[in-house]
Structures are given as C-alpha cells and as structure tokens.
Protein backbone atom coordinates (compact mmCIF):
# COMPACT_ATOMS: atom_id res chain seq x y z
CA UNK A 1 -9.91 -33.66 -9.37
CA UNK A 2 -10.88 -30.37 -11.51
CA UNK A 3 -13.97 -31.04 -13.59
CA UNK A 4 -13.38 -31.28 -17.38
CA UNK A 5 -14.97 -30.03 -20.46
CA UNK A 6 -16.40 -33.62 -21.55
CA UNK A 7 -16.06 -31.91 -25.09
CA UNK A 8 -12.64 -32.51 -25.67
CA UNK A 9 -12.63 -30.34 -28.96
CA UNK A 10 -14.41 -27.70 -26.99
CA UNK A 11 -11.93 -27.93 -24.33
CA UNK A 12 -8.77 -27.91 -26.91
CA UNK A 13 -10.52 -24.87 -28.76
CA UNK A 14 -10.86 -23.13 -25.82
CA UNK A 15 -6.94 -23.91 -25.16
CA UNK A 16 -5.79 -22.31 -28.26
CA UNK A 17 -8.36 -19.19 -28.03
CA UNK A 18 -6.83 -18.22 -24.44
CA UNK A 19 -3.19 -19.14 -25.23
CA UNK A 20 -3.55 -16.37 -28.72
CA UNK A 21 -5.59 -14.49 -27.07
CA UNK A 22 -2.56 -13.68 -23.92
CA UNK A 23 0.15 -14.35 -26.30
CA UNK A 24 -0.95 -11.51 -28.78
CA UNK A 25 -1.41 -9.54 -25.54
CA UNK A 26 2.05 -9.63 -24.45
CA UNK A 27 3.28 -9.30 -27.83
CA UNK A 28 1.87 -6.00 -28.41
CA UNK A 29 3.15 -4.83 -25.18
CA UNK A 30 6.40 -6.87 -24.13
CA UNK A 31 6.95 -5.06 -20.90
CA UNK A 32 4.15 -5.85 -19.68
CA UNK A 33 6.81 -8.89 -18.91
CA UNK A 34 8.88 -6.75 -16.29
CA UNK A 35 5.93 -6.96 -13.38
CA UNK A 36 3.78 -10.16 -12.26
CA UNK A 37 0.63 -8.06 -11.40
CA UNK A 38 0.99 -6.38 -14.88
CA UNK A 39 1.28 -9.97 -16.53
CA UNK A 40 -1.74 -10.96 -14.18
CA UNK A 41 -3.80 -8.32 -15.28
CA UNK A 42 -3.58 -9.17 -19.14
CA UNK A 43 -3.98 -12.53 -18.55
CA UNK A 44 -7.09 -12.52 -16.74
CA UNK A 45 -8.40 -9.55 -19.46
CA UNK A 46 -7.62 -11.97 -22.39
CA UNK A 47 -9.02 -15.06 -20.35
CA UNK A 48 -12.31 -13.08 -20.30
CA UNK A 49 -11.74 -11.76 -24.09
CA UNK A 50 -11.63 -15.83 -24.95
CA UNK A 51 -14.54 -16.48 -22.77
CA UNK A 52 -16.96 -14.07 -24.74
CA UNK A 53 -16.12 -15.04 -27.95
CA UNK A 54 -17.50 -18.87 -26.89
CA UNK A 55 -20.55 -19.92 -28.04
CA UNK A 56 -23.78 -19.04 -25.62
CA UNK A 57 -23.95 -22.41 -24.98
CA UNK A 58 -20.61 -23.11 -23.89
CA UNK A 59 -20.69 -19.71 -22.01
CA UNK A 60 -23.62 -20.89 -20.01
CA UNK A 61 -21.86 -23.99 -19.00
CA UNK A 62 -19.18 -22.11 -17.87
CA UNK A 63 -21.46 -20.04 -15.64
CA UNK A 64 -23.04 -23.28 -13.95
CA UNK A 65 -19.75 -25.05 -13.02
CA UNK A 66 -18.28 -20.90 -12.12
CA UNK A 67 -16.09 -22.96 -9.02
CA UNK A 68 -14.21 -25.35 -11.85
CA UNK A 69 -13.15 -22.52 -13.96
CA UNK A 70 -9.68 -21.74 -11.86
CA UNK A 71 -9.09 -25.33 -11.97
CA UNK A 72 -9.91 -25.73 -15.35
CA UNK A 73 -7.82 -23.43 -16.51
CA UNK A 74 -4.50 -24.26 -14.53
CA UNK A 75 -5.33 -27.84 -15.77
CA UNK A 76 -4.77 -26.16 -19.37
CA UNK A 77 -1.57 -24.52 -18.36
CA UNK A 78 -0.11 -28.31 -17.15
CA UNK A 79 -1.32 -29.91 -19.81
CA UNK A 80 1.83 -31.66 -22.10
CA UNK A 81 0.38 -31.21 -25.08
CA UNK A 82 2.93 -28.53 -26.66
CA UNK A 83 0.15 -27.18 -28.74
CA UNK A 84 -1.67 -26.59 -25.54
CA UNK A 85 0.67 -24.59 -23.29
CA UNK A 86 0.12 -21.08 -23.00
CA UNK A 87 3.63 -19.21 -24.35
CA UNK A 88 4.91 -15.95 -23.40
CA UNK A 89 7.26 -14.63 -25.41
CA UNK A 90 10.23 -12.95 -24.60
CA UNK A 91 10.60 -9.23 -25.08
CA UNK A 92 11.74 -8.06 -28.44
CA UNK A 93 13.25 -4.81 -27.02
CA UNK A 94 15.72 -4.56 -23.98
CA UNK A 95 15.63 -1.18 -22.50
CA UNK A 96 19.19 -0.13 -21.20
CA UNK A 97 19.42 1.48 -17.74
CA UNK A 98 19.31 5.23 -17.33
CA UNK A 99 21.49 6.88 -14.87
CA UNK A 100 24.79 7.99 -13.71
CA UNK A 101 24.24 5.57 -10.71
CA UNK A 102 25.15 6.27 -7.13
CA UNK A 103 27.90 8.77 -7.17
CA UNK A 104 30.88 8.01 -4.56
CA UNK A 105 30.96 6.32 -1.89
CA UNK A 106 31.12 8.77 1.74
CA UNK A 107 31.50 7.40 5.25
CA UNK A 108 28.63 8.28 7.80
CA UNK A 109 30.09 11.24 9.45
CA UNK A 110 30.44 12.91 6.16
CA UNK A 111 27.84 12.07 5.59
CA UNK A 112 26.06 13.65 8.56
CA UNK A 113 28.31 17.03 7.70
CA UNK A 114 26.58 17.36 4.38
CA UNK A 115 23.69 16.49 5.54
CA UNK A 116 23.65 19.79 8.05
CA UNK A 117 24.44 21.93 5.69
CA UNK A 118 20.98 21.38 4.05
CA UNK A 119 18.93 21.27 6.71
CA UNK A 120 17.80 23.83 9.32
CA UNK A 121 16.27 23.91 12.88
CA UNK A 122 13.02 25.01 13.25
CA UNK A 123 10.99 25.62 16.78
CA UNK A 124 8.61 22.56 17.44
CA UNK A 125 5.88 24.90 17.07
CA UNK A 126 6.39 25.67 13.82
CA UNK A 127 5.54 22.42 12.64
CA UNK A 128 3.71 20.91 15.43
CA UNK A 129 1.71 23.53 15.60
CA UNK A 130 0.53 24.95 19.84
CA UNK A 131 2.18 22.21 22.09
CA UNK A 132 2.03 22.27 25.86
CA UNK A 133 3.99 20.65 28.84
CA UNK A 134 2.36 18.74 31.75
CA UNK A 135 2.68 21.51 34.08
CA UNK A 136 0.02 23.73 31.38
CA UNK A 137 -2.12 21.16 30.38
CA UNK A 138 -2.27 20.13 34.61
CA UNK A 139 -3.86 23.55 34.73
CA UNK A 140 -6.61 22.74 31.67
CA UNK A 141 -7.50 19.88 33.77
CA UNK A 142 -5.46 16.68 32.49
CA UNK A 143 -4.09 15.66 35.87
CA UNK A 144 0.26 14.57 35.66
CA UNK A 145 -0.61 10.92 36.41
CA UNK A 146 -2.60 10.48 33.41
CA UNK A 147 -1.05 12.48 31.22
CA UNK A 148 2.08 10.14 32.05
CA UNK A 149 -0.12 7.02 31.99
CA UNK A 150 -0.95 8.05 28.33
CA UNK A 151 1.84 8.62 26.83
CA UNK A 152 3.33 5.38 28.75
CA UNK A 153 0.83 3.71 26.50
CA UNK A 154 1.32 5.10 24.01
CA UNK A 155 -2.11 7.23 23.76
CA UNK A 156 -0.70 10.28 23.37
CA UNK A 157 2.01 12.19 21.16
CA UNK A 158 5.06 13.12 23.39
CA UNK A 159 6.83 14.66 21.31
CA UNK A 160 10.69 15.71 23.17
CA UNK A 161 11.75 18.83 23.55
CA UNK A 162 15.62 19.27 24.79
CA UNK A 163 17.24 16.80 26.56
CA UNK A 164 14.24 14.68 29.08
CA UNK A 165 11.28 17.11 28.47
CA UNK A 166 8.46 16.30 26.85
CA UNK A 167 5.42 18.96 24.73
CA UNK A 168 2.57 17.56 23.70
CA UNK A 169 0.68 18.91 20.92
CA UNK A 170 -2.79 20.37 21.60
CA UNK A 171 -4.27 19.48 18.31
CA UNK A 172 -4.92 16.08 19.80
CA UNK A 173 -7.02 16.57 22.78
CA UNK A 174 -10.59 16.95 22.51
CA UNK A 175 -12.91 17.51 25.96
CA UNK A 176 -9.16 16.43 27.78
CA UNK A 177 -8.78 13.52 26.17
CA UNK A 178 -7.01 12.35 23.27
CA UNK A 179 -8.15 11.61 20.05
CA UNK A 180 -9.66 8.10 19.18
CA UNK A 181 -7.04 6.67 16.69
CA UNK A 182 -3.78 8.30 18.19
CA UNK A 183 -2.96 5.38 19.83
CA UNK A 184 -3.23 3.39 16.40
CA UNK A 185 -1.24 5.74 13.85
CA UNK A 186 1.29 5.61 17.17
CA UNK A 187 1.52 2.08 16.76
CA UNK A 188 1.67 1.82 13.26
CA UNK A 189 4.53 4.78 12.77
CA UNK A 190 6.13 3.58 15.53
CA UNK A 191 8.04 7.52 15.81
CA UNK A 192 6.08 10.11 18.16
CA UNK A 193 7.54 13.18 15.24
CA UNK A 194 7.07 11.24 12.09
CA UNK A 195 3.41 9.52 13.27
CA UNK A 196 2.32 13.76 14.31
CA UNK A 197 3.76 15.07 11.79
CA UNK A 198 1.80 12.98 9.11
CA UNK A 199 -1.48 14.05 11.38
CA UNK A 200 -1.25 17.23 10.44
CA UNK A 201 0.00 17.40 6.68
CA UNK A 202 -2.75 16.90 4.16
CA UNK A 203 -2.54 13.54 2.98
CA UNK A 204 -3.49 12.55 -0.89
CA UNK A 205 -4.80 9.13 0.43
CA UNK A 206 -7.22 11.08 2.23
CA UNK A 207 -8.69 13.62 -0.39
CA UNK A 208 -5.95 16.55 0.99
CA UNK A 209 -7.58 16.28 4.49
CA UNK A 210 -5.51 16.32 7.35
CA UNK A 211 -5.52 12.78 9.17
CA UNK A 212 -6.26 15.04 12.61
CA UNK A 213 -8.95 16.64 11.42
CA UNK A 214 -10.57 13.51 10.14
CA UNK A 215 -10.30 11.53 13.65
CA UNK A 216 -12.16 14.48 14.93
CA UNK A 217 -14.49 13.76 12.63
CA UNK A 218 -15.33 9.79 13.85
CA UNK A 219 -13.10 8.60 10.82
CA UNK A 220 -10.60 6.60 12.59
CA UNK A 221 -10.57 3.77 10.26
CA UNK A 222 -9.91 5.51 6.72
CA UNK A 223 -7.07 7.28 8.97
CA UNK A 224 -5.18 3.97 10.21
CA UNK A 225 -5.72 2.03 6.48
CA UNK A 226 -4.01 5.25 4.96
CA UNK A 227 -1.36 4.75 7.41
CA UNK A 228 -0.99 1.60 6.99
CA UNK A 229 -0.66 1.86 3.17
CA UNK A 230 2.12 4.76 3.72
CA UNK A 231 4.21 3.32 6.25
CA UNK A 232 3.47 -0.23 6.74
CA UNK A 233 5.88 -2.55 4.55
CA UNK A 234 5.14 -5.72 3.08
C-alpha cells in the first residue's frame, strides 16, 4: 500500500495545489490536449511547480519518502472525492483540417508510369561513389571466397548491378576488410542501396558527418543508434 501524508489537510492541500496548478496549465494552452507526451510534460512541470510552493517542511518530507511520491500521487488521481480529482478540460477551440486531401485515386501501373517520368537513371557510381567487382578487388587482395562469405553474411554492401552481378563499394574496406558496423546498419536497414546510401549522405543526427566516415573513426555505436532512430519503427 502507497504511504500517506498522515496530515490529511496537508495531503488535501496538496490535492488542490497540483489539480490548479495542471488545470490552469492546460487551460492556457488547450492543445497541449492533442499529444500524451505533451500532456505528460505539463503535468509533471506543474507537479513540480506545486511541490515548490510547499512549505520547507513538507518539502523535506517529500524528499525522505522520494520512492512514495509516484504512488502518492496516482493515489490522488483515484481518489472519489470530486473535489480531489485532477480535471482536464476540454479544448475551447477546434482547429478544422487543412488540405485538399489525397487527390484521386490511380491504380499501381499508373502509378509506376508517373512515377518514371520524374525520376532518372543515374550510374551506381554516381551515388555510390568508386565500386568494384570480385574479380578487382581479388586483385587488391580480398580473395572470391571471402568476399562471397561476407556478403552471405551480410558484412558487406553488395550492392547489384544488372541482372546477377554484384559491385561493392570501396568506401567500406579498410586494410581489406570491411568496416566495423556495416554488418549492423545492414541489419537494421535491411536494403543493401538504402542502408549505403545513408553511409554516405551527411546525416543531421550525426552533426552533418557522414555515417562512413564516422565508423572509420571507432564510432560504431552513435552510427547504429542514429540508424536505429531513422529507420527503426516502433
């Protein structure tokens, strides 16, 4: 059982200070009601407003019983008294959509044509940047074997090029190996061309660097959490 304020006037004053303190909150700022983390964040601010403005006494007991807090405070929220629930009020102001919406509706092959009509082929190397087959990089010294053992799993970017053949950039070999991390952005992305072509765009997440550069640099781990924060969902 949460501990109690054995004050019970203590404990109903501090009711009635939180519950103004959030409900002016939202009042002042009614859509702060549209998102749960927004809500959350004014609550706990308010919480804390109502906490300083207790008496050094009572903030001191707080401080020694820091664990009962949470409880003590969802204890508040259940409580039946009417005059002790916290209330949120409604918005006062609905704001109407914006939009002309989706447009018509086109089937996928249409959809396709369109689609080419925008976009245009460009060489792998323009975007890749140097890429090399097995046969070339057999010659720098990475035998066939292990090249193919790499990319089997999935070590290395393969990235296809025409029908069966594969180029694989040379950004991401260092002393004939590749990279440290290569294998985990792989497995994150999950797409040889979208997981390379991330590595080598400067990435905000990563103060403009390029993720390549950075695993080159022994920085593997701010490379996969920034991957995982772009294309990891929830």
């Amino acid at each position: 059982m949460a501990t109690q304020f054995q004050n019970a006037d203590a404990r109903a004053g501090l009711r009635r200070l939180v519950a103004s303190e959030v409900s002016e909150a939202l009042t002042r700022q009614p859509g702060l009601a549209k998102t749960v983390a927004a809500n959350t964040a004014q609550i706990v601010a308010a919480v804390a407003a109502a906490v300083v403005a207790l008496p050094p006494a009572q903030q001191k007991r707080l401080k020694n019983k820091s664990a009962d807090v949470a409880d003590m405070i969802a204890a508040l929220a259940r409580d039946d008294a009417p005059a002790g629930r916290l209330v949120i009020p409604d918005p006062t102001k609905v704001e109407p959509r914006k939009g002309a919406g989706f447009g018509e509706l086109i089937d996928l092959e249409e959809g396709r044509r369109r689609l080419s009509d925008y976009a245009t082929k460009a060489p792998l190397e323009e975007w890749a940047g140097p890429v090399a087959g097995s046969s070339a990089l057999h010659e720098r010294g990475i035998a066939r074997s292990t090249l193919h053992d790499w990319q089997k799993r999935g070590q290395v970017v393969a990235l296809l090029a025409g029908a069966r053949k594969h180029a694989f950039p040379l950004e991401q070999f260092v002393d004939g190996r590749p990279v440290e991390g290569i294998a985990d952005v792989l497995k994150i992305v999950g797409h040889p061309r979208r997981a390379w072509l991330w590595l080598v765009q400067q990435s905000p997440l990563l103060a403009n660097k390029r993720p390549i550069d950075l695993l080159k640099q022994d920085r593997k781990d701010a490379v996969v959490e920034a991957a995982r924060t772009i294309f990891e969902h929830p």
